[in-house]
Protein backbone atom coordinates (compact mmCIF):
# COMPACT_ATOMS: atom_id res chain seq x y z
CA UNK A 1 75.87 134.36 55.24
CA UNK A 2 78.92 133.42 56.79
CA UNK A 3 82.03 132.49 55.07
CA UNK A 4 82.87 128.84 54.80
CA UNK A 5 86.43 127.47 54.47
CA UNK A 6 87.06 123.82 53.04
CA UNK A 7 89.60 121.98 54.85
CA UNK A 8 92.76 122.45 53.40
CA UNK A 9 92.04 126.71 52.98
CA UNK A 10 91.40 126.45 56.95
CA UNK A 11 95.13 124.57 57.66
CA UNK A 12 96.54 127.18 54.88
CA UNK A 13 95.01 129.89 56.94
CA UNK A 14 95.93 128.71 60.65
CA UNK A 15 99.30 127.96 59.15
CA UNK A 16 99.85 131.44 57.94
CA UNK A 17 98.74 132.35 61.57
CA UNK A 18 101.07 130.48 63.75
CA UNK A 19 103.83 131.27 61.95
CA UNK A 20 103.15 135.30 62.13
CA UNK A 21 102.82 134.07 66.09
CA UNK A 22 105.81 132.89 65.48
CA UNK A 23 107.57 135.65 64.13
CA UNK A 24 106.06 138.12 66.69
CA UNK A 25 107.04 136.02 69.65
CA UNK A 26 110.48 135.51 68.24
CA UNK A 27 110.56 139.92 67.88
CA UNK A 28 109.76 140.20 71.74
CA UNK A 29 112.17 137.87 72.78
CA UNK A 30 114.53 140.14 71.40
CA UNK A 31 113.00 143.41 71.75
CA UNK A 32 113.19 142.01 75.80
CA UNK A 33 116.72 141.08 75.51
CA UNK A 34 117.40 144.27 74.35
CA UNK A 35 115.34 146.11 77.03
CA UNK A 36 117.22 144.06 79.63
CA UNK A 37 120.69 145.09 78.60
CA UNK A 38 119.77 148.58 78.10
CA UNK A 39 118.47 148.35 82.13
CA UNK A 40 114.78 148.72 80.91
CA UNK A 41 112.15 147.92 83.26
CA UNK A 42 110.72 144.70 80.95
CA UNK A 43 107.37 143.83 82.77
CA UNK A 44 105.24 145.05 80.17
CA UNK A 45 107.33 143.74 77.22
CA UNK A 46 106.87 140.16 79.49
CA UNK A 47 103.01 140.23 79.75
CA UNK A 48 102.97 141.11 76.15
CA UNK A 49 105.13 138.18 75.38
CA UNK A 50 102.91 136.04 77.69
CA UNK A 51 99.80 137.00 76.16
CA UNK A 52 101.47 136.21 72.52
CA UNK A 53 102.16 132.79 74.21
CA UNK A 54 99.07 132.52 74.94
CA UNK A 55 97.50 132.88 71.45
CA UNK A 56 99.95 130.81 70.04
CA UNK A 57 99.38 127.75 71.98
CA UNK A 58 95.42 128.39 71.29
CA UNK A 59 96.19 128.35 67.68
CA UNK A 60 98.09 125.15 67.82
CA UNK A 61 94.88 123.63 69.95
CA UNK A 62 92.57 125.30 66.75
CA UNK A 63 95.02 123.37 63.89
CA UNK A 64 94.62 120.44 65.80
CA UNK A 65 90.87 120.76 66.01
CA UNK A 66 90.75 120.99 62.34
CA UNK A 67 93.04 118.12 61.87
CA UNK A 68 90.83 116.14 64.01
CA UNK A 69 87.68 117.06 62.24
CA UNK A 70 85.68 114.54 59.96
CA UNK A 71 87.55 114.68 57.22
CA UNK A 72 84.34 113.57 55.06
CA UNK A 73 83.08 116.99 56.16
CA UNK A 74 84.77 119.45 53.36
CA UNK A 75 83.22 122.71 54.54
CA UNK A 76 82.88 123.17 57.75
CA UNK A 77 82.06 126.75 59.19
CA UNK A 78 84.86 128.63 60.86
C-alpha cells in the first residue's frame, strides 16, 4: 500500500526539498567560482549546476501543484 501524505506533511516535505536544492545550488555556484579562478575547466561543474536547476524549478512547479490541489481533499497520494 502506498504511503499517503495529508496536505500540510506534503508542503513540510517539498519545503525541506527546495531548500536542500537550495543549498546544493548555492555549493556549485561556489565550488564553480572556485574552479574558475583556479583555471579549471568548469563544463561539468556547469551541467551539474544546470541539471540542479532543473530539479529545483520542477520542485517549485510540484509545491505549487499541491497548493493548488482541493484543499477538501486531506490525503491525497504522492
Amino acid at each position: 500500500m502506498p504511503k499517503t501524505l495529508n496536505r500540510c506533511e506534503a508542503l513540510a516535505k517539498i519545503d525541506r526539498d527546495i531548500a536542500e536544492g537550495e543549498r546544493h545550488v548555492a555549493e556549485q555556484i561556489a565550488l564553480i567560482r572556485w574552479m574558475s579562478a583556479e583555471c579549471l575547466d568548469t563544463s561539468l561543474a556547469q551541467r551539474l549546476l544546470f541539471n540542479l536547476e532543473q530539479i529545483l524549478q520542477h520542485w517549485h512547479a510540484h509545491r505549487q501543484l499541491i497548493l493548488e490541489a482541493n484543499p477538501q481533499d486531506q490525503t491525497q497520494d504522492l
